[in-house]
Protein backbone atom coordinates (compact mmCIF):
# COMPACT_ATOMS: atom_id res chain seq x y z
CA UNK A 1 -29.22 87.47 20.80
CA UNK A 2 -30.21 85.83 17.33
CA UNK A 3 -30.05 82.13 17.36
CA UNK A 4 -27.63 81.95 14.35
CA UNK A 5 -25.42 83.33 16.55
CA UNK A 6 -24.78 80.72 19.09
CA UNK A 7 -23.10 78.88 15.73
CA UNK A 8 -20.02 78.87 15.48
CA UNK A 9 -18.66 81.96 12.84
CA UNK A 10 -17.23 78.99 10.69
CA UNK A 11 -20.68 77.23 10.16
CA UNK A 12 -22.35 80.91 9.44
CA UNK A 13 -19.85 81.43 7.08
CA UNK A 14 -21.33 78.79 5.04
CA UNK A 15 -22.86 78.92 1.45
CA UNK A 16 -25.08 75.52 1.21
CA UNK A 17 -24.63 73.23 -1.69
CA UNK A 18 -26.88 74.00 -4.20
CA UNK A 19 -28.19 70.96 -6.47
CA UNK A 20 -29.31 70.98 -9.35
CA UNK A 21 -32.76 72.02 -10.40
CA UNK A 22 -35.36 69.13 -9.79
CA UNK A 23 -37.79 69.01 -12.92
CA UNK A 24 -40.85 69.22 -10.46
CA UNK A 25 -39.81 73.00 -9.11
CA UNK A 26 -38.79 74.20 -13.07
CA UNK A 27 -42.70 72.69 -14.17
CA UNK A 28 -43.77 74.53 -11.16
CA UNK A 29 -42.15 77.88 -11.15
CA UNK A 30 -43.11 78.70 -15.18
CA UNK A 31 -45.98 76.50 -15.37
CA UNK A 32 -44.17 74.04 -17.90
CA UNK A 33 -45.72 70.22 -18.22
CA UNK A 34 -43.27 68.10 -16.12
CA UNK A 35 -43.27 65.04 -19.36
CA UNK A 36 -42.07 68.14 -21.08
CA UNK A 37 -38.96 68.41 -19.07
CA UNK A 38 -35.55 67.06 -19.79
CA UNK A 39 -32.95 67.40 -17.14
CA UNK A 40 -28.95 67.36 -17.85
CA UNK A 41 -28.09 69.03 -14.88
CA UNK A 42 -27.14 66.13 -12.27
CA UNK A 43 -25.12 63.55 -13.80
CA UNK A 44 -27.53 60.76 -13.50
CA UNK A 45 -27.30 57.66 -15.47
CA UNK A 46 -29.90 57.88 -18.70
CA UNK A 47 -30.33 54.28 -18.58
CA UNK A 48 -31.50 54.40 -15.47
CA UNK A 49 -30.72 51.71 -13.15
CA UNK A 50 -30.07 48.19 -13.70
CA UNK A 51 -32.32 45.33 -13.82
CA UNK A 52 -30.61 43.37 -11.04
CA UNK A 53 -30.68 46.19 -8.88
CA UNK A 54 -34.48 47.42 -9.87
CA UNK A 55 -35.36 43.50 -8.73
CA UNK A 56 -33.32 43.28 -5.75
CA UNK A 57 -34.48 46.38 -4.44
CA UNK A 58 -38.10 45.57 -5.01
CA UNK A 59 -37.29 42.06 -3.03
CA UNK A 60 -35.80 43.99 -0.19
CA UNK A 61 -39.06 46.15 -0.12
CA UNK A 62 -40.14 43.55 2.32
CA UNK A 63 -37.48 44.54 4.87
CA UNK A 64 -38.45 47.95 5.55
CA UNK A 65 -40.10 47.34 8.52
CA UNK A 66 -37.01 46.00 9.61
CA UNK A 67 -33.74 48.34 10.48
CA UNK A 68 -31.14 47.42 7.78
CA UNK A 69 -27.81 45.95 8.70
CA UNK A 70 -25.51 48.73 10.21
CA UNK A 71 -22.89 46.82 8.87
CA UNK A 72 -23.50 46.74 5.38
CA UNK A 73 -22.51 42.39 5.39
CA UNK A 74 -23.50 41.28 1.76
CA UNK A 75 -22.58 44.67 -0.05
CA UNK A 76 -19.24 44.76 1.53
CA UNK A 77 -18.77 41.03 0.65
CA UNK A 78 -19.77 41.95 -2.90
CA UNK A 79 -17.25 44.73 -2.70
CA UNK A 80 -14.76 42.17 -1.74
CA UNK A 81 -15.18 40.02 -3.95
CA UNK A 82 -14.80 42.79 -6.96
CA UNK A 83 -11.50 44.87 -5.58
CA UNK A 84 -10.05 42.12 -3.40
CA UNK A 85 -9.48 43.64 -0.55
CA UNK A 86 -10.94 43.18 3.45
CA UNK A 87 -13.88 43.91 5.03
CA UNK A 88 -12.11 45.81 7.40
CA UNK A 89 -10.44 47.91 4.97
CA UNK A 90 -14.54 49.03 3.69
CA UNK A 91 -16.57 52.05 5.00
CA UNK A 92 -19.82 52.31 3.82
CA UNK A 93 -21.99 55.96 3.26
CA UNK A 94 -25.18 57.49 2.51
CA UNK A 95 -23.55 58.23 -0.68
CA UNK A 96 -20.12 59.28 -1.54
CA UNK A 97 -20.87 62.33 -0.17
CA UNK A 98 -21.47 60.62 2.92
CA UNK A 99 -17.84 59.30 2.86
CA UNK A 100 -16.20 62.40 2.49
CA UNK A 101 -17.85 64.33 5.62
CA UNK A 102 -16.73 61.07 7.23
CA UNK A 103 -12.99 62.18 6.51
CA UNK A 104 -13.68 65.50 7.53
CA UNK A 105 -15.35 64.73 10.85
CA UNK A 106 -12.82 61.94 11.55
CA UNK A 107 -9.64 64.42 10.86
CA UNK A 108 -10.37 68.36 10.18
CA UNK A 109 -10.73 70.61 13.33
CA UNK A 110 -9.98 74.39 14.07
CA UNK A 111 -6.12 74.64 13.56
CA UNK A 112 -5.95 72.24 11.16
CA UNK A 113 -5.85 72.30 7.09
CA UNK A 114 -6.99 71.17 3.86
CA UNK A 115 -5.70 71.22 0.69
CA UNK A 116 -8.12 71.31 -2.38
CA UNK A 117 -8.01 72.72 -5.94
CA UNK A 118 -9.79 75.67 -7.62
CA UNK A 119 -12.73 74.11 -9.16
CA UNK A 120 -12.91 70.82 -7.45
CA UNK A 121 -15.90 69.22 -6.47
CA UNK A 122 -17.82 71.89 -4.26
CA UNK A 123 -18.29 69.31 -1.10
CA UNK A 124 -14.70 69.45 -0.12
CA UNK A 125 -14.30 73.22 0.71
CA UNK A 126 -18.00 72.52 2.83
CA UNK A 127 -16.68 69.58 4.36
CA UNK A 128 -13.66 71.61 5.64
CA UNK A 129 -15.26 74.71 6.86
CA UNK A 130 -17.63 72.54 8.52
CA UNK A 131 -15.61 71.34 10.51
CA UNK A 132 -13.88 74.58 11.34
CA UNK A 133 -10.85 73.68 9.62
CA UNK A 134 -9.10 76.15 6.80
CA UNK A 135 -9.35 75.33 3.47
CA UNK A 136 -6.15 75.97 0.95
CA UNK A 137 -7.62 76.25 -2.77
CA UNK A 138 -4.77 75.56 -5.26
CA UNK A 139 -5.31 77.61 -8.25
CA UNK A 140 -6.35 75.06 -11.35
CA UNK A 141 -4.12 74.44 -14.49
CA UNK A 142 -6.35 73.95 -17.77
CA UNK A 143 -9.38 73.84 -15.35
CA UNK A 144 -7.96 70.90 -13.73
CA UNK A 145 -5.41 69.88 -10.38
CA UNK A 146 -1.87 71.44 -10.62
CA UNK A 147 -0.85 68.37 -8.53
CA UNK A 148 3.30 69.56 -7.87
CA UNK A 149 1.08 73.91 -6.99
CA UNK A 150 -1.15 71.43 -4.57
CA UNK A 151 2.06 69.76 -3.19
CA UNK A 152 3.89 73.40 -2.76
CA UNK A 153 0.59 74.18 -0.72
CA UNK A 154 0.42 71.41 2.14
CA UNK A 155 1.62 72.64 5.31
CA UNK A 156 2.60 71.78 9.19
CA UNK A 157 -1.17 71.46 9.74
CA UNK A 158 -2.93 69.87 6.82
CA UNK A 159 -4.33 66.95 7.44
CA UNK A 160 -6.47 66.04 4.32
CA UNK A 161 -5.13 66.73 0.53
CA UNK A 162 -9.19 66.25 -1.79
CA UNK A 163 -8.65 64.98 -5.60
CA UNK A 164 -11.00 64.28 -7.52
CA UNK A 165 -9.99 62.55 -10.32
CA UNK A 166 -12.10 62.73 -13.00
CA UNK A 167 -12.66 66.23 -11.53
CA UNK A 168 -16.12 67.12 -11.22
CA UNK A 169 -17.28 69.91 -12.88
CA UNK A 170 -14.74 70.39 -14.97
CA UNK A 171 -14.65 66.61 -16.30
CA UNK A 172 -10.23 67.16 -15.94
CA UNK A 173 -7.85 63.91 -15.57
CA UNK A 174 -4.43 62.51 -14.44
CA UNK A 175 -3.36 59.01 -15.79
CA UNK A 176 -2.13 57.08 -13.03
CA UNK A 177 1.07 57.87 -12.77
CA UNK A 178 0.77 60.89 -12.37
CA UNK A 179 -1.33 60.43 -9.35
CA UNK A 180 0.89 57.67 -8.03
CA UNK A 181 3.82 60.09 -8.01
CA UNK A 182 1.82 62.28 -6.55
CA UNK A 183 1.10 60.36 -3.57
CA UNK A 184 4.80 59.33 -3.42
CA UNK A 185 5.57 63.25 -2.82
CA UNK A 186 3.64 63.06 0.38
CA UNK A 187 3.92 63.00 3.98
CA UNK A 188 2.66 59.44 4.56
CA UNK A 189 1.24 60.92 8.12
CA UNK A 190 -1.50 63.37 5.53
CA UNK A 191 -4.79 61.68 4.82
CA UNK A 192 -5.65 61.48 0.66
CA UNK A 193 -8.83 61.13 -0.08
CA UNK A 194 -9.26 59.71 -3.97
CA UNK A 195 -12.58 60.87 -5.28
CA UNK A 196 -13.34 58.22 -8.26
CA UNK A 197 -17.05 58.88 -8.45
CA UNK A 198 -16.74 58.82 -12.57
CA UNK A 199 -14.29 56.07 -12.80
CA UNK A 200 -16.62 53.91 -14.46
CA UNK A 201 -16.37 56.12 -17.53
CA UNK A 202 -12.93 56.12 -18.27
CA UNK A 203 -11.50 54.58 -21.65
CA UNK A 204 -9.16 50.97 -20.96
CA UNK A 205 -6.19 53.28 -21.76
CA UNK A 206 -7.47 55.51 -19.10
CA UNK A 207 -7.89 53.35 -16.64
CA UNK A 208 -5.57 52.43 -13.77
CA UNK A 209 -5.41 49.88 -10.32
CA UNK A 210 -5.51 52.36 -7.53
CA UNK A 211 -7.21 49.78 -5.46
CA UNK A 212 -3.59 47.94 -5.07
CA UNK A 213 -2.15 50.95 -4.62
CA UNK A 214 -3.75 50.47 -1.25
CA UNK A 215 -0.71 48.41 0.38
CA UNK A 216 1.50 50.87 -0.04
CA UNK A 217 -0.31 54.09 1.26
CA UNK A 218 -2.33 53.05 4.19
CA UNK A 219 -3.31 56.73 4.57
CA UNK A 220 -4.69 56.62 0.96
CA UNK A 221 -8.75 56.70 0.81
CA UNK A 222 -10.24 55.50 -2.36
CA UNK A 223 -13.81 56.97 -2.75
CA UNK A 224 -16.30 55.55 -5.18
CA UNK A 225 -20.28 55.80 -5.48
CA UNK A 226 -23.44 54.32 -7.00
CA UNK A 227 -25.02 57.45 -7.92
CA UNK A 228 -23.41 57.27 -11.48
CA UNK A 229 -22.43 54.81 -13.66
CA UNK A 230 -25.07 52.22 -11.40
CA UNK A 231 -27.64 54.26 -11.45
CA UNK A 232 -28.60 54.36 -8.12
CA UNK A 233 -27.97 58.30 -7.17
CA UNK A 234 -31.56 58.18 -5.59
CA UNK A 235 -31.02 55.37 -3.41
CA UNK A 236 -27.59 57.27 -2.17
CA UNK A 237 -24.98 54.83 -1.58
CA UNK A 238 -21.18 54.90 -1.89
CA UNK A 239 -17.88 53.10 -0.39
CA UNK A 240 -14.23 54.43 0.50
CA UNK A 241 -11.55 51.48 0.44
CA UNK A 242 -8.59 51.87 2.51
CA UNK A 243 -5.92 50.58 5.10
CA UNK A 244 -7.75 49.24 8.11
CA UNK A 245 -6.71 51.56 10.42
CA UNK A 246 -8.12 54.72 8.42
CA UNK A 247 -11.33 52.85 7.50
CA UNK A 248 -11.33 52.14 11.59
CA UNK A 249 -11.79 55.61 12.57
CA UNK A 250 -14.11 56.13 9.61
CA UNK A 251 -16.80 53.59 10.59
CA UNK A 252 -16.44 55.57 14.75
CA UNK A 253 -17.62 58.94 13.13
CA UNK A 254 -20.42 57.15 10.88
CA UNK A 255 -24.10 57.00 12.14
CA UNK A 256 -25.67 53.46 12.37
CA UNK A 257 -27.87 52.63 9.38
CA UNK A 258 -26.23 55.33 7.49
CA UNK A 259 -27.21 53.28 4.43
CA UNK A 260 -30.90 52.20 4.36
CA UNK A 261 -31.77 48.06 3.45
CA UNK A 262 -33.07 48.79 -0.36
CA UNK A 263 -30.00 50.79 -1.20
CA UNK A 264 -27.82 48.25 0.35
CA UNK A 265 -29.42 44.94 -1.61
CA UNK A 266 -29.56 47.34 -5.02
CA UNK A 267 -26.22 47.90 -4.91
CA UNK A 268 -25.13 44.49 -4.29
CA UNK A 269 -26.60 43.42 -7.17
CA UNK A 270 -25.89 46.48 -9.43
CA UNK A 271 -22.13 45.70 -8.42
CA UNK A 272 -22.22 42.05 -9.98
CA UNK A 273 -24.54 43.48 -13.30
CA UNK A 274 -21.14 44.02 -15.31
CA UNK A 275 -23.49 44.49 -18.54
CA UNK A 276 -25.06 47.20 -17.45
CA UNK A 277 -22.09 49.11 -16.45
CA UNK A 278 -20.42 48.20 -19.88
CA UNK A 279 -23.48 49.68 -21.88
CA UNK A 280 -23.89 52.98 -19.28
CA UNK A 281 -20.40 53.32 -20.87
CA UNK A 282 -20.60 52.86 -24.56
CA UNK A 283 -24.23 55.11 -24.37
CA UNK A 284 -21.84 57.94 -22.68
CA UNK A 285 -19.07 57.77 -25.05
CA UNK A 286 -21.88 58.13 -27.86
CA UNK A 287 -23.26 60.81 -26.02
CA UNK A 288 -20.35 62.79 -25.46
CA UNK A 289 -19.73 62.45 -29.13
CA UNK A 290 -22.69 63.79 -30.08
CA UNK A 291 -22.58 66.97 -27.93
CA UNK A 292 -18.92 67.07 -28.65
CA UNK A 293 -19.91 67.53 -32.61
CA UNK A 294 -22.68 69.41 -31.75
CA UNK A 295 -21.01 71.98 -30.28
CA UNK A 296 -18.35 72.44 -32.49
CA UNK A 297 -20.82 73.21 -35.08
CA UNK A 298 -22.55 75.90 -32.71
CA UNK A 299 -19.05 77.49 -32.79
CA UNK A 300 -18.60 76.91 -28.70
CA UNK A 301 -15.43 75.50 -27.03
CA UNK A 302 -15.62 73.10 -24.07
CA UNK A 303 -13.73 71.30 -21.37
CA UNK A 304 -12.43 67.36 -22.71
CA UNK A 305 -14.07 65.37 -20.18
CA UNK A 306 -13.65 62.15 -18.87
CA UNK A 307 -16.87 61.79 -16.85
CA UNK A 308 -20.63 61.91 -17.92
CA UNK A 309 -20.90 65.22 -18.43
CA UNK A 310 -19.04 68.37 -20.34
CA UNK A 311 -18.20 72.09 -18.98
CA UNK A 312 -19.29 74.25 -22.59
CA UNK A 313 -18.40 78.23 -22.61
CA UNK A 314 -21.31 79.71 -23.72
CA UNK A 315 -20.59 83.35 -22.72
CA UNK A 316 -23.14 84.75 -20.30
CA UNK A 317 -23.50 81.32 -18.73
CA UNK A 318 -26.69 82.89 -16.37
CA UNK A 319 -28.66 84.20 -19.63
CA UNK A 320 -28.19 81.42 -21.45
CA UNK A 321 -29.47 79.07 -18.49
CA UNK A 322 -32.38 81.20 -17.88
CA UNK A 323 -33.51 80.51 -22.04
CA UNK A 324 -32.84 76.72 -21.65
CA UNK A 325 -34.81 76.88 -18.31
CA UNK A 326 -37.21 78.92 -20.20
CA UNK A 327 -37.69 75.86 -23.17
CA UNK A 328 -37.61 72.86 -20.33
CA UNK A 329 -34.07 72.23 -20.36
CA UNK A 330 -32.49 72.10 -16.83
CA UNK A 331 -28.46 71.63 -17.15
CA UNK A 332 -26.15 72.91 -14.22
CA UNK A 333 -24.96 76.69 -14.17
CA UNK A 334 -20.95 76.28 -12.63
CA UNK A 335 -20.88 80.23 -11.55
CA UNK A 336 -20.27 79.25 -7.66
CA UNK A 337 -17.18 76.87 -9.10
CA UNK A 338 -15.95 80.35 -10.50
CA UNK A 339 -16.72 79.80 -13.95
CA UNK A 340 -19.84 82.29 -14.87
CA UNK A 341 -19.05 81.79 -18.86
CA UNK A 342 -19.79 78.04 -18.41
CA UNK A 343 -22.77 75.54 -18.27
CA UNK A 344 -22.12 71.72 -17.24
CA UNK A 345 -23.98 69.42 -19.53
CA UNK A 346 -24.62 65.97 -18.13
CA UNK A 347 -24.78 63.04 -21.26
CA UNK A 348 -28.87 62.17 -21.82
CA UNK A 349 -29.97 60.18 -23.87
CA UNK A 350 -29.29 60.53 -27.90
CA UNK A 351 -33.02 62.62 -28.47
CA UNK A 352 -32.07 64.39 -24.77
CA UNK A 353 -28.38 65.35 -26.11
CA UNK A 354 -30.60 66.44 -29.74
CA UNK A 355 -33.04 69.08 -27.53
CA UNK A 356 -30.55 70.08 -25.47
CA UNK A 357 -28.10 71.10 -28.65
CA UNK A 358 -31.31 72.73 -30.49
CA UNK A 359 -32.27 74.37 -27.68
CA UNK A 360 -28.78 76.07 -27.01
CA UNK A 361 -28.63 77.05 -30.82
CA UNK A 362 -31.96 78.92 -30.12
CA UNK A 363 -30.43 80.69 -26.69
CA UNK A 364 -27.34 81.90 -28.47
CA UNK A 365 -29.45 83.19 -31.28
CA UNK A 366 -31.57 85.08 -29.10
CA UNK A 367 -28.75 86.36 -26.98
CA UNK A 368 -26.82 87.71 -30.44
C-alpha cells in the first residue's frame, strides 16, 4: 500500500496553499536579473519595516543562541498596553496564520462544521479540512460576506464561523455595526474568529473598537498580524485577543517557541513606532489612488478595497499574468479563490504602482 494512503482521505483531499511567486524562482525560471524584479503579489509593506523594529531585532540578534521566551512576556505587555486588555486574554503565533490553525486544532474535528464565505481568505477552508471537519462556503455578495446567507448557514454542529474583515483577496468590508449585529445573531456557544490582518489600513470613518467588544462575546477571537502594515511578514508574527477562557485552550494546542526571540523584540517595538504605521498608511492610500486612476484609464473595473491591495478584472486573468511574469512583474493570480478574470495587485511603491500599470497596458495590448 502507498504511503499517502495511511492519511487520512480528508488530508489527501487537500490542495496546498500556494504563495505567491518569490522574485528569486521568476529570475530563475526565465533567466530575468532579480534587481529587475518588482513583486506586487504578497501584500508586503513597501516601506519595509520600521526603524524601531530593524534596531531591536538586530539587538536581539544576540539571543539566538538562547531559546526565546515561550511566553511571549514583553510583546504581550506591549500588546497590553495598546488594546487594554490581559495577558491572559493574549495568544501569540508564528504569524496570523499560526493563530487560525490554533482555532482549528483547538475546536474542528470529524462531525463538526465551519462556516466560511466564497472567496475568503484561502487558510480557513485548509484549516477546516485539516482537521477533518466540513467546511460550509457561503456564496459572496459583491465579492464580499453575505453575513445574514452566513447566519442561514450555521448549523447543530458548527463550531467556528471565519470573517475576514477587510476580506482578503477581494479587499470587501463591513462597518462595525454590521459586524456587531452580526455577532449578536449568534449562538454565544459558536467560536468567531475576527480576521483583522488589514485593519491598519482602514480610513478613521472606517474604523471601529472591536477590541471592547471583547466583554461581551467571550467566544469572540480577534486576529491581527505583523506581516502588513508593520512590516514584519518575514519575521512571521501575529496575536488573537480574546476572553480568557478561549485564549486558554488556544495557548494548550500551541507549540512552545512558536514565535522565535527576533520576531518577538521586532514586534514589540514596531507596536510602539505609531509613525511608521501612520505613514505605511498615507503611502497606501496614495498608492491605491494611483492604481485606482490608472486603471480607469486602461478601461478595467476593480474591486473597492480597503486593504493594501486591489482585485482588477483583466479578462483572461492566466494570460495576462503570464505577460507581466514575462516583463518582471509578479502580482497574485486569484483563479483558486474562483475568480479566473481577476489579478490581485498589492500597493508598491509610487515607480512600482507606475511599472506595474505600464506593464498591464502592454499585456492587454498584446492580448487584443
Amino acid at each position: 500500500m502507498p504511503i499517502a494512503a495511511q492519511a487520512p482521505a480528508h488530508i489527501r483531499a487537500i490542495s496546498p496553499y500556494q504563495p505567491g511567486k518569490p522574485i528569486e524562482e521568476l529570475a530563475r525560471e526565465l533567466g530575468l536579473d532579480p534587481a529587475g524584479i518588482i513583486k506586487l503579489a504578497s501584500n508586503e509593506n513597501p516601506l519595509g519595516m520600521s526603524p524601531a523594529a530593524r534596531a531591536a531585532a538586530a539587538t536581539a540578534l544576540d539571543e539566538v543562541p538562547r531559546y526565546p521566551d515561550g511566553n511571549g512576556y514583553t510583546l504581550k505587555q506591549a500588546l497590553v498596553r495598546r488594546y487594554g486588555v490581559k495577558l491572559e486574554q493574549i495568544v501569540l503565533g508564528n504569524g496570523s496564520n499560526d493563530v487560525l490553525e490554533l482555532v482549528a486544532r483547538a475546536f474542528l474535528a470529524p462531525g463538526r462544521s465551519a462556516v466560511y464565505a466564497q472567496h475568503a481568505f484561502a487558510v480557513y477552508p485548509l484549516a477546516t479540512q485539516a482537521m477533518g471537519a466540513q467546511g460550509i462556503e457561503v456564496p459572496a455578495r459583491d465579492y464580499g460576506h453575505d453575513l445574514s446567507a452566513m447566519r442561514a448557514a450555521i448549523r447543530d454542529d458548527t463550531r467556528v464561523v471565519w470573517l475576514a474583515n477587510p476580506n482578503n483577496p477581494t479587499g470587501t468590508f463591513h462597518g462595525g455595526a454590521a459586524i456587531e449585529a452580526f455577532l449578536d445573531s449568534l449562538p454565544p456557544d459558536l467560536v468567531v474568529v475576527l480576521d483583522e490582518a488589514y485593519t491598519e489600513y482602514l480610513s478613521a470613518e472606517q474604523r471601529y473598537d472591536s477590541i471592547a467588544w471583547l466583554q461581551r462575546y467571550p467566544n469572540l477571537l480577534v486576529c491581527r498580524t505583523f506581516s502588513k502594515a508593520y512590516g514584519l511578514a518575514g519575521l512571521r508574527v501575529g496575536f488573537g485577543l480574546g476572553g480568557a477562557e478561549l485564549i486558554d485552550l488556544l495557548n494548550r494546542v500551541r507549540q512552545p517557541f512558536n514565535v522565535s526571540g527576533v520576531a518577538l523584540a521586532a514586534a514589540a517595538a514596531a507596536l510602539e513606532d505609531r509613525d511608521f504605521v501612520e505613514r505605511s498608511f498615507a503611502a497606501n492610500r496614495a498608492g491605491m489612488a494611483q492604481l485606482e486612476a490608472g486603471f480607469a484609464k486602461l478601461g478595467l473595473r476593480w474591486i473597492p478595497s480597503a486593504g493594501n491591495f486591489i482585485a482588477v478584472e483583466v479578462g483572461d486573468a492566466a494570460a495576462i499574468n503570464r505577460r507581466l511574469l514575462a516583463a518582471g512583474v509578479i502580482v497574485r493570480p486569484v483563479t483558486g479563490y474562483g475568480m479566473p478574470r481577476h489579478l490581485r495587485v498589492s500597493i508598491g511603491l509610487p515607480e512600482e504602482n507606475a511599472r506595474l500599470l505600464d506593464s498591464l497596458s502592454a499585456a492587454l495590448g498584446a492580448a487584443a
